[in-house]
PDB file of N, CA and C in Angstrom:
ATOM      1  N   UNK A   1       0.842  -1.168   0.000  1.00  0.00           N
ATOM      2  CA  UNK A   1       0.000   0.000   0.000  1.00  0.00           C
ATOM      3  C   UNK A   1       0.892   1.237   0.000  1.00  0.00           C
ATOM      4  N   UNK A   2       0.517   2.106  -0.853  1.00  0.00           N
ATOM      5  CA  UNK A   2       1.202   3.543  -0.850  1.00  0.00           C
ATOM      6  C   UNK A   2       0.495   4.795   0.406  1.00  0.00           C
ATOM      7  N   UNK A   3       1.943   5.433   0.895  1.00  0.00           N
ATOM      8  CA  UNK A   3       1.440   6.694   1.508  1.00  0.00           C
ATOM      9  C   UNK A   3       1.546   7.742   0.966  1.00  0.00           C
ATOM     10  N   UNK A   4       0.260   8.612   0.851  1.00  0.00           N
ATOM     11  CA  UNK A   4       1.014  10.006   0.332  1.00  0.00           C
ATOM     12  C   UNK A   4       1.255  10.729   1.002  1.00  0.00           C
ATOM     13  N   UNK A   5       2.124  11.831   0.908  1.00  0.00           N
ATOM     14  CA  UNK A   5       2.571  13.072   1.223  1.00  0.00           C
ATOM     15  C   UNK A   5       1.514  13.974   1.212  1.00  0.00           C
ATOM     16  N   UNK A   6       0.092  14.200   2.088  1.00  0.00           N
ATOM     17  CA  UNK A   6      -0.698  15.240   1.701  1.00  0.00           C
ATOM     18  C   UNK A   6      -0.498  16.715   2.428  1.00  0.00           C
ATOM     19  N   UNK A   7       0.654  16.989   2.612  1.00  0.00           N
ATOM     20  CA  UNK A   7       1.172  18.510   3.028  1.00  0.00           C
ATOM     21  C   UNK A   7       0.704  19.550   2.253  1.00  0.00           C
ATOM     22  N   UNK A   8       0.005  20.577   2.121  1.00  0.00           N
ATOM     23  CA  UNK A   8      -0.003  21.560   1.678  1.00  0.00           C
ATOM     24  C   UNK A   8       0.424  22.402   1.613  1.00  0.00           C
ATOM     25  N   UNK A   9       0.598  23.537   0.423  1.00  0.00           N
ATOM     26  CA  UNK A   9       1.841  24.273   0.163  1.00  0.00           C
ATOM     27  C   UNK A   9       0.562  25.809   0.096  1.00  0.00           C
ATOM     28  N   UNK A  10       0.974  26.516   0.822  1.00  0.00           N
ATOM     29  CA  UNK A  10       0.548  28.053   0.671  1.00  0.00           C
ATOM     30  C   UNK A  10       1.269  28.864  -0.018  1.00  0.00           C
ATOM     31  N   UNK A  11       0.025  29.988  -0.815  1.00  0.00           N
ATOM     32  CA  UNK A  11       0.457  30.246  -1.945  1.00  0.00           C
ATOM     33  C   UNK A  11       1.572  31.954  -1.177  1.00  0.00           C
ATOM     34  N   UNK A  12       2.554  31.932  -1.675  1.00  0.00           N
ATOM     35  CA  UNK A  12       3.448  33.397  -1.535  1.00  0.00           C
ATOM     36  C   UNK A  12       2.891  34.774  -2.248  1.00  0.00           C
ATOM     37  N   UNK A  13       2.299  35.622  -1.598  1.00  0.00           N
ATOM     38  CA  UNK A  13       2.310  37.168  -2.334  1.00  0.00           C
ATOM     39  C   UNK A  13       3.260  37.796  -2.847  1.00  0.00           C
ATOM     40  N   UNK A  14       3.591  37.924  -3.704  1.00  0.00           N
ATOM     41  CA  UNK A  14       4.524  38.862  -3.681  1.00  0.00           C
ATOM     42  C   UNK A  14       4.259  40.533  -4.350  1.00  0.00           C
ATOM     43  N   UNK A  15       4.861  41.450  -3.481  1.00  0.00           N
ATOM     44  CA  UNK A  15       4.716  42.804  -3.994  1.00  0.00           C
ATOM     45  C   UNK A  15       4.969  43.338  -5.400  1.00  0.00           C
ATOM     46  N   UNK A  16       4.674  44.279  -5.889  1.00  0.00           N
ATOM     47  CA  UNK A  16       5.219  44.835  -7.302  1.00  0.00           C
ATOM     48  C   UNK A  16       6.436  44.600  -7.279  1.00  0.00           C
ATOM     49  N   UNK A  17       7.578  45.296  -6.026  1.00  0.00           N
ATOM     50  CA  UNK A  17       8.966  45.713  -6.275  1.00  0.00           C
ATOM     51  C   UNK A  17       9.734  44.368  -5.489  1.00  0.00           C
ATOM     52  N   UNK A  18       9.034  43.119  -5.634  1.00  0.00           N
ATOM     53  CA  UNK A  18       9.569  41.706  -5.050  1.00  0.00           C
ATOM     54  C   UNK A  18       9.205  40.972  -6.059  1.00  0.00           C
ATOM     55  N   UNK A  19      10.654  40.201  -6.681  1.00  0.00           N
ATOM     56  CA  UNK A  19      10.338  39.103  -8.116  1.00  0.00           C
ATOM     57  C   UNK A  19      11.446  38.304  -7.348  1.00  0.00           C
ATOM     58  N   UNK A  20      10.810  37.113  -7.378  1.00  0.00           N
ATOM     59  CA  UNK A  20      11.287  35.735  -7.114  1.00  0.00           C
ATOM     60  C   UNK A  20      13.310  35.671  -7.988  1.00  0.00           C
ATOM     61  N   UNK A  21      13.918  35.112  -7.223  1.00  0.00           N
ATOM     62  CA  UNK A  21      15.324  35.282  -6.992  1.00  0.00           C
ATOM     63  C   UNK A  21      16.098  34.990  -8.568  1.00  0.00           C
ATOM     64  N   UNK A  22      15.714  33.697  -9.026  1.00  0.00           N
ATOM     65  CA  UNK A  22      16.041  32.983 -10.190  1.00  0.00           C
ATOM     66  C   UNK A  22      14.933  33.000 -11.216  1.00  0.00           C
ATOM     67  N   UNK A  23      15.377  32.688 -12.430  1.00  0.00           N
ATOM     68  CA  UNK A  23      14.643  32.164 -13.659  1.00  0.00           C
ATOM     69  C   UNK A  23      15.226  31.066 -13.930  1.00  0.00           C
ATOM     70  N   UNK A  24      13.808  29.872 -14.587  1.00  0.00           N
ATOM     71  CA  UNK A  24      14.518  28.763 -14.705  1.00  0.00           C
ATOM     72  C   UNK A  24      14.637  28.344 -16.114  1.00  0.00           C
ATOM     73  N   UNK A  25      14.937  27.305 -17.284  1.00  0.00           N
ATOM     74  CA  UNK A  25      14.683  27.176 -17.954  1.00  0.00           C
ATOM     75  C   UNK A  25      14.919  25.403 -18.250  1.00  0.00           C
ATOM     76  N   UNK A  26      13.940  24.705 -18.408  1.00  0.00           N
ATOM     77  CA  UNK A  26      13.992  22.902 -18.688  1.00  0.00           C
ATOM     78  C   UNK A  26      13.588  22.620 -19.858  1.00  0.00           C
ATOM     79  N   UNK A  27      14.243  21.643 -20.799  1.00  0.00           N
ATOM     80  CA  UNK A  27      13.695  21.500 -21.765  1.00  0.00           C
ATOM     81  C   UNK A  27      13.387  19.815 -21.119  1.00  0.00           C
ATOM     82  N   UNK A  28      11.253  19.505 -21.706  1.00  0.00           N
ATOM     83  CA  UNK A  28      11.057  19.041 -21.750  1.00  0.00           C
ATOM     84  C   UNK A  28      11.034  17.427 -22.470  1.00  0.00           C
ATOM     85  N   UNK A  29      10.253  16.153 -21.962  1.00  0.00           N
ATOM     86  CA  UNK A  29      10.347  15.194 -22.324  1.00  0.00           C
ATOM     87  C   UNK A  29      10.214  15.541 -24.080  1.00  0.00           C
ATOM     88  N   UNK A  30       9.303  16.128 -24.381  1.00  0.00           N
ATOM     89  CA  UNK A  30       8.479  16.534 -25.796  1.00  0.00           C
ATOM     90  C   UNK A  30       8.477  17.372 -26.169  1.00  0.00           C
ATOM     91  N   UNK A  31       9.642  17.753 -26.240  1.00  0.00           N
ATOM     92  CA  UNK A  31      10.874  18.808 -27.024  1.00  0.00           C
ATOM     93  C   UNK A  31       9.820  20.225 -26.640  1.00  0.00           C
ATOM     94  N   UNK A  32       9.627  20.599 -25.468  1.00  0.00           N
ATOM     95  CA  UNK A  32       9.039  22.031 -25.728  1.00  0.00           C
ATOM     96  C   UNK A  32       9.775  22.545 -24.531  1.00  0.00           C
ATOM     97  N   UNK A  33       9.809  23.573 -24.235  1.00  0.00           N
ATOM     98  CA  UNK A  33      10.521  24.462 -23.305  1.00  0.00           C
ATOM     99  C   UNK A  33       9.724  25.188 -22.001  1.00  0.00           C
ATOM    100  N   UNK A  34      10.167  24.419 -20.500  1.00  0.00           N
ATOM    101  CA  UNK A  34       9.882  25.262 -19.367  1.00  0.00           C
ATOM    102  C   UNK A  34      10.233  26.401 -19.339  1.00  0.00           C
ATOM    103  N   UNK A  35       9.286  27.681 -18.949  1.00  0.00           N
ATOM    104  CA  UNK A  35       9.824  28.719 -18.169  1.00  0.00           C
ATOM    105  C   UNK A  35       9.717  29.295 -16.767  1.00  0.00           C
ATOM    106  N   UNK A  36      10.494  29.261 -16.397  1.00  0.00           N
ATOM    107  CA  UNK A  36      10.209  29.587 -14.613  1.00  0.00           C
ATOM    108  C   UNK A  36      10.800  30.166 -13.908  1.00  0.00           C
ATOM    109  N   UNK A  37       9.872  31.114 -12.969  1.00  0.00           N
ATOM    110  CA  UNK A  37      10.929  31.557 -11.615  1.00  0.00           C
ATOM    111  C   UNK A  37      10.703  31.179 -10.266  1.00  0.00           C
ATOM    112  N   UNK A  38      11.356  31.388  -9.577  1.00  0.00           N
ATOM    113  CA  UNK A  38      11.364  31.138  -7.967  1.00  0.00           C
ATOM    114  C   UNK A  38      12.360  31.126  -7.264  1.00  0.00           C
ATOM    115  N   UNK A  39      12.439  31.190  -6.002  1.00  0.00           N
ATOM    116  CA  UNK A  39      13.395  31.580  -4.699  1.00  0.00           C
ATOM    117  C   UNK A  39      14.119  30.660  -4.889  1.00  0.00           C
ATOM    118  N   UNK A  40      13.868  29.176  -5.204  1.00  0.00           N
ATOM    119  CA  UNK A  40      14.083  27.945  -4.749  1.00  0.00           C
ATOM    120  C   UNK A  40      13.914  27.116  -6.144  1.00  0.00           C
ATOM    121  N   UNK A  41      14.701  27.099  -7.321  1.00  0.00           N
ATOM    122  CA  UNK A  41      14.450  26.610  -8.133  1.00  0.00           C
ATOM    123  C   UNK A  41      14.171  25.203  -8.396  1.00  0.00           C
ATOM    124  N   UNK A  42      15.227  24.560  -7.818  1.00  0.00           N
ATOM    125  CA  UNK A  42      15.444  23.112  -8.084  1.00  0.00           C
ATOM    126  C   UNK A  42      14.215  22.345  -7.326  1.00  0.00           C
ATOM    127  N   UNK A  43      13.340  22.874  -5.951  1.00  0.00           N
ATOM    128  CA  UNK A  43      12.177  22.804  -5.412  1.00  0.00           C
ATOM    129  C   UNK A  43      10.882  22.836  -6.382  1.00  0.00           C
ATOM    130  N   UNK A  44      11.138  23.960  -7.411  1.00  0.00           N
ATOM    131  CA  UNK A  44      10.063  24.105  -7.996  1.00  0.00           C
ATOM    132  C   UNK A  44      10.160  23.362  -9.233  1.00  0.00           C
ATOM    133  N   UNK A  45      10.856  22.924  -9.956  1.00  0.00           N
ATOM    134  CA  UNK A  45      11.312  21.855 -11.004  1.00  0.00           C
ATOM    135  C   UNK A  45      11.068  21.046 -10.680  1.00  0.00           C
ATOM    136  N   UNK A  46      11.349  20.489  -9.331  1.00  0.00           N
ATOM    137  CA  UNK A  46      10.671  18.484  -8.830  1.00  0.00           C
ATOM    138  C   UNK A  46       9.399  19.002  -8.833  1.00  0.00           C
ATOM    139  N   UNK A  47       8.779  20.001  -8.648  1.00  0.00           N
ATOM    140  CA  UNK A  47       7.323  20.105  -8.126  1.00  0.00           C
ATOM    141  C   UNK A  47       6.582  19.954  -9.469  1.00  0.00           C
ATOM    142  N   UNK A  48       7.769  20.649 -10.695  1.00  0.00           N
ATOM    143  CA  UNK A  48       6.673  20.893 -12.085  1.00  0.00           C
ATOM    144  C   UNK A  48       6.822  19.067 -12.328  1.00  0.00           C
ATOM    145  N   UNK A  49       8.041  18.429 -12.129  1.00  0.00           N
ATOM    146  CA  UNK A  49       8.452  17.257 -12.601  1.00  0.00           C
ATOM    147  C   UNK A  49       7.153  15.893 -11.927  1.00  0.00           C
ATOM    148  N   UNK A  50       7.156  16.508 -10.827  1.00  0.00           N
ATOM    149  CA  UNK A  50       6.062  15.555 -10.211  1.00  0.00           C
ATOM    150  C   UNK A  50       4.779  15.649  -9.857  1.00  0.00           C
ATOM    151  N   UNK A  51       3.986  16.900 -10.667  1.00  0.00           N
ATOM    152  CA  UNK A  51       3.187  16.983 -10.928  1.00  0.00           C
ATOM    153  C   UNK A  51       2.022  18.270  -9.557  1.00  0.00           C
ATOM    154  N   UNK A  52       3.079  18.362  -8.479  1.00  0.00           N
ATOM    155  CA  UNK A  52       2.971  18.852  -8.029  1.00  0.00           C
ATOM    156  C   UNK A  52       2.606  20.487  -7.446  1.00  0.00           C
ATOM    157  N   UNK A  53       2.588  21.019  -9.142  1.00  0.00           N
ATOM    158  CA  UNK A  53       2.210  22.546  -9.015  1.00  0.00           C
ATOM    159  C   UNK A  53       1.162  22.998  -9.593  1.00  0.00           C
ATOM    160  N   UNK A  54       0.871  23.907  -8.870  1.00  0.00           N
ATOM    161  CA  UNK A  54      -1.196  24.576  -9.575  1.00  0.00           C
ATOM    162  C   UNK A  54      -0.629  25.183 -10.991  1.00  0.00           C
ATOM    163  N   UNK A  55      -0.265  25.551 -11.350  1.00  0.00           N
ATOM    164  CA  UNK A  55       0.009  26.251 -12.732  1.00  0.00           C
ATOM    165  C   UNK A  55       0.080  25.107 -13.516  1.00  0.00           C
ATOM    166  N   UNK A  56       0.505  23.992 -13.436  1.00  0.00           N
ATOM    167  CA  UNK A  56       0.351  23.000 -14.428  1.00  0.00           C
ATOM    168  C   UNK A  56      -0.284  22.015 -13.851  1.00  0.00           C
ATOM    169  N   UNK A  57      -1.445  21.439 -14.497  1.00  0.00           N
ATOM    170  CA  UNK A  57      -2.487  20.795 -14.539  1.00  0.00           C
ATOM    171  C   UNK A  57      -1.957  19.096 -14.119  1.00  0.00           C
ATOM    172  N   UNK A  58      -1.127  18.879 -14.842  1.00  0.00           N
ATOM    173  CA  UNK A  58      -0.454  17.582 -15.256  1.00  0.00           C
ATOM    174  C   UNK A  58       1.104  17.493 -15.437  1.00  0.00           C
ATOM    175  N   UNK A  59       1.819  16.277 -14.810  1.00  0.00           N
ATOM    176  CA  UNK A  59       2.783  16.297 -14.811  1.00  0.00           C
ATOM    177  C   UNK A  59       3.452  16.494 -15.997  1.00  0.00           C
ATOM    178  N   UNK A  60       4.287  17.006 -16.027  1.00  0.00           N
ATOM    179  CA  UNK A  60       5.348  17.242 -17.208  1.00  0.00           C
ATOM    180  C   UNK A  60       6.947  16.919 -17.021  1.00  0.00           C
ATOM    181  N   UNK A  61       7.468  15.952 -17.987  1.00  0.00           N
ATOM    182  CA  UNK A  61       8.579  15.157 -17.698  1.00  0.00           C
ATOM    183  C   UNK A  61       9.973  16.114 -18.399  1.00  0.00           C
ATOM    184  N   UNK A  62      10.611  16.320 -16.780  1.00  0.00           N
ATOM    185  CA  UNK A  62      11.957  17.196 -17.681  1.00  0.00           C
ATOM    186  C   UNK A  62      12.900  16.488 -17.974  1.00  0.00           C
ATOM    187  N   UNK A  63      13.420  16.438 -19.051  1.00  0.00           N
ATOM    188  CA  UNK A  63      14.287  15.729 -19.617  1.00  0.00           C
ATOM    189  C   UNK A  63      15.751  16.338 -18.932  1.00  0.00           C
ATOM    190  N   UNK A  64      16.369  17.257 -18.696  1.00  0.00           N
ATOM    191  CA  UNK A  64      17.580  18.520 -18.795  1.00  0.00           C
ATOM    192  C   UNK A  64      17.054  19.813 -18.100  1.00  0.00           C
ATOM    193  N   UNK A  65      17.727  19.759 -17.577  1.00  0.00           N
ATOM    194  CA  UNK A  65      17.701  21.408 -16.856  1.00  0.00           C
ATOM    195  C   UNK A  65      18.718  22.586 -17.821  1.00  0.00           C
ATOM    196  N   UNK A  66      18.483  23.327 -18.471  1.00  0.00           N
ATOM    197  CA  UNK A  66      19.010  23.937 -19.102  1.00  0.00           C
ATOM    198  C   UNK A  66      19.802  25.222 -18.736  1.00  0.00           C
ATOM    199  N   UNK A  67      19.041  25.806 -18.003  1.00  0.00           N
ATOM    200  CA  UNK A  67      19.914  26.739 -17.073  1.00  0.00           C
ATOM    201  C   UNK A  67      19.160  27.281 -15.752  1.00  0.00           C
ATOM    202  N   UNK A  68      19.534  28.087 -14.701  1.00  0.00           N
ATOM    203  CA  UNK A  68      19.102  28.622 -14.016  1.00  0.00           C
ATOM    204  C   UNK A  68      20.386  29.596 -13.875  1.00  0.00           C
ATOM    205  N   UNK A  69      19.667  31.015 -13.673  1.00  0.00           N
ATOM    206  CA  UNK A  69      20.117  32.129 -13.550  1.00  0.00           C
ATOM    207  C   UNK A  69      19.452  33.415 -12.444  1.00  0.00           C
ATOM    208  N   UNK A  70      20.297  34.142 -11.782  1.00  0.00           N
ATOM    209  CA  UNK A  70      19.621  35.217 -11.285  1.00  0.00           C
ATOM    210  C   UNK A  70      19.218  36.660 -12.269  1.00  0.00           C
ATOM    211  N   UNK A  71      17.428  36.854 -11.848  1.00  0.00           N
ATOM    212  CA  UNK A  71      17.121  38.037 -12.511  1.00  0.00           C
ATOM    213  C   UNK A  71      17.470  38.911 -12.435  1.00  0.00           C
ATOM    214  N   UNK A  72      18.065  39.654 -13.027  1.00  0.00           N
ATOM    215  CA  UNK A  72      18.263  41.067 -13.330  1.00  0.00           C
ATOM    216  C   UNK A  72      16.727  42.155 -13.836  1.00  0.00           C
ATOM    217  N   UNK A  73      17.356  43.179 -14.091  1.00  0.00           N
ATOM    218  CA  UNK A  73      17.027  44.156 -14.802  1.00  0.00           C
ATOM    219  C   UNK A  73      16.874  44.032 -16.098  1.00  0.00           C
ATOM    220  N   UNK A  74      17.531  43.171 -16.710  1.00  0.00           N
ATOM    221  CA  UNK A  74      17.832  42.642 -17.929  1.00  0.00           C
ATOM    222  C   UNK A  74      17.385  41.355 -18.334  1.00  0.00           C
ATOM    223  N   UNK A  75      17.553  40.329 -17.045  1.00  0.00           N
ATOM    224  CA  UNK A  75      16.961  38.699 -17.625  1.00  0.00           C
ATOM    225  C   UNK A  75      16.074  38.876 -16.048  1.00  0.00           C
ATOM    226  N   UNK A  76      14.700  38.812 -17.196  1.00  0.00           N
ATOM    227  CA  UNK A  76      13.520  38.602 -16.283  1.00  0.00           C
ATOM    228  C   UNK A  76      13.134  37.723 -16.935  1.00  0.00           C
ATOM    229  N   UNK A  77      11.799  36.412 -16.323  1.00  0.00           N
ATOM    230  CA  UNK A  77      11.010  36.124 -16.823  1.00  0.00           C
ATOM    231  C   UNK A  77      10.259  36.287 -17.870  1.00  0.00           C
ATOM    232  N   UNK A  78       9.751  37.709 -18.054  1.00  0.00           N
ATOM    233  CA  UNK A  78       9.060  38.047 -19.639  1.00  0.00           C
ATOM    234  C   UNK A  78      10.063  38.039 -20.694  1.00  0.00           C
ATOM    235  N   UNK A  79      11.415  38.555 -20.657  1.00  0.00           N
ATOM    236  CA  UNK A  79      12.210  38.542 -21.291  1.00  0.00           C
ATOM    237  C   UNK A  79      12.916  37.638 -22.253  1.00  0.00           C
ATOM    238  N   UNK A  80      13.031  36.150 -21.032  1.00  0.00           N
ATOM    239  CA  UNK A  80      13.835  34.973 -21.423  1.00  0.00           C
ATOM    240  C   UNK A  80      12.527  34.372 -22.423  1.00  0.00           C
ATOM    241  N   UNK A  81      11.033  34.552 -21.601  1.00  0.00           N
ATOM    242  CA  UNK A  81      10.401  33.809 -22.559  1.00  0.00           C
ATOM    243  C   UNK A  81      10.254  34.596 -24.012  1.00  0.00           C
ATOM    244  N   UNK A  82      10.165  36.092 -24.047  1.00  0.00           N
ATOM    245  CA  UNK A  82      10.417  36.319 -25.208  1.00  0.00           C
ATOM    246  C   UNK A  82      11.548  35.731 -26.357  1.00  0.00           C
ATOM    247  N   UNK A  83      12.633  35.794 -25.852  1.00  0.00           N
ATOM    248  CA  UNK A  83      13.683  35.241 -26.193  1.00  0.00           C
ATOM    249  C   UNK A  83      13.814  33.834 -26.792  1.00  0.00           C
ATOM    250  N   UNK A  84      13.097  33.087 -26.046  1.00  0.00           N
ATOM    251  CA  UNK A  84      12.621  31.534 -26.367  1.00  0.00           C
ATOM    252  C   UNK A  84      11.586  31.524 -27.261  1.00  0.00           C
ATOM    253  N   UNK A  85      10.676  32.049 -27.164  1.00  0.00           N
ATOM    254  CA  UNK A  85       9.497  32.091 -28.622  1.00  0.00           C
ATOM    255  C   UNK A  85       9.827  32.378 -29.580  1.00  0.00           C
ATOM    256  N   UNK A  86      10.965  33.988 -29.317  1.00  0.00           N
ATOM    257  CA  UNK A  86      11.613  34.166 -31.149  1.00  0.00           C
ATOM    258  C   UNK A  86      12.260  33.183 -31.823  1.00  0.00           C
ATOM    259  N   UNK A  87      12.887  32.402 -30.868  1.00  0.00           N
ATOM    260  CA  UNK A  87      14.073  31.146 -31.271  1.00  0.00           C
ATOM    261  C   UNK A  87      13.498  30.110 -31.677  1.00  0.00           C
ATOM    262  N   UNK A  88      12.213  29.703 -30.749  1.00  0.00           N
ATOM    263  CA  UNK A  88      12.054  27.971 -30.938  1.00  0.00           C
ATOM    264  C   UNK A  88      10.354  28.121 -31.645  1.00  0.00           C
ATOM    265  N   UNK A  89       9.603  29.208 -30.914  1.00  0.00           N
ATOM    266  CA  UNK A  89       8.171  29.430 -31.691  1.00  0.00           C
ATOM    267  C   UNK A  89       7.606  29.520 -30.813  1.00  0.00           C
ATOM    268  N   UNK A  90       6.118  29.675 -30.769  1.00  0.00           N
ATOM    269  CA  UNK A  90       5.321  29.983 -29.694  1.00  0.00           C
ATOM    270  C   UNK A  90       4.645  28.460 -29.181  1.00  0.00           C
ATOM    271  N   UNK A  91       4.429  27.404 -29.926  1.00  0.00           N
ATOM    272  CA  UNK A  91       4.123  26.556 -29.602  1.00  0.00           C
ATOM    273  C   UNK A  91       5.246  25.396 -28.603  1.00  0.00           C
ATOM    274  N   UNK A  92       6.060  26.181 -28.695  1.00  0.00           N
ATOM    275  CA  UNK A  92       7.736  25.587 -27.957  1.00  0.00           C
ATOM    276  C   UNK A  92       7.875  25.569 -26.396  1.00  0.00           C
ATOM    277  N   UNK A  93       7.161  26.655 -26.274  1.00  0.00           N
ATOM    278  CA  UNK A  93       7.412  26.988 -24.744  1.00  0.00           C
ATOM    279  C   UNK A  93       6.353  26.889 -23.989  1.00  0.00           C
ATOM    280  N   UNK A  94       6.375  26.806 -22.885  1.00  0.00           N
ATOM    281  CA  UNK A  94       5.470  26.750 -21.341  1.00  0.00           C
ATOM    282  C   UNK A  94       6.092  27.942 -20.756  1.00  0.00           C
ATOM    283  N   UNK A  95       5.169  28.762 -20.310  1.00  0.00           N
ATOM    284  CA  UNK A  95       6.141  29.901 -19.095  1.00  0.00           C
ATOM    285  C   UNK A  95       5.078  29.276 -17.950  1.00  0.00           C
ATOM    286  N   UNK A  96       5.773  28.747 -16.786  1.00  0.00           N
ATOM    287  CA  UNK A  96       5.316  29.217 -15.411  1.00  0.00           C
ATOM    288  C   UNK A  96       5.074  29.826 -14.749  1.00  0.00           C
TER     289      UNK A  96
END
């Protein structure tokens, strides 16, 4: 018989002038591209990996972690995914 883990995770506010520490980027089982940020990256990657997060419905299998980086002024979230749609297409990517 299996146990689960039924811990619940509360959701974080964050202010206008507070953006989560890192951006992430995974390329998936089915060649399309994660985008993500958070305090705690590698936390939130097992969470997308195991199905574990409200933004995605259903698990999604990461093949590669591709990078993780701290945001700037310059590499934000809207940015990188822009960056990734011009490159790979719009049907390529997931932003988180």
């Amino acid at each position: 018989m299996h146990s689960y883990n039924t811990t619940t995770i509360a959701p974080v506010s964050i202010t206008s002038n507070e953006r989560p520490a890192y951006v992430f980027v995974c390329l998936l089982k089915d060649a399309r591209y994660l985008i993500g940020q958070g305090n705690n990256p590698s936390k939130r990657i097992a969470c997308i990996n195991s199905g574990l997060n409200d933004a995605i419905p259903e698990p999604r299998q990461v093949k590669r972690v591709i990078g993780i980086k701290e945001q700037t002024e310059q590499r934000t979230l809207p940015s990188v995914v822009n960056r990734f749609c011009k490159r790979y297409g719009l049907d390529k990517v997931i932003a988180v």
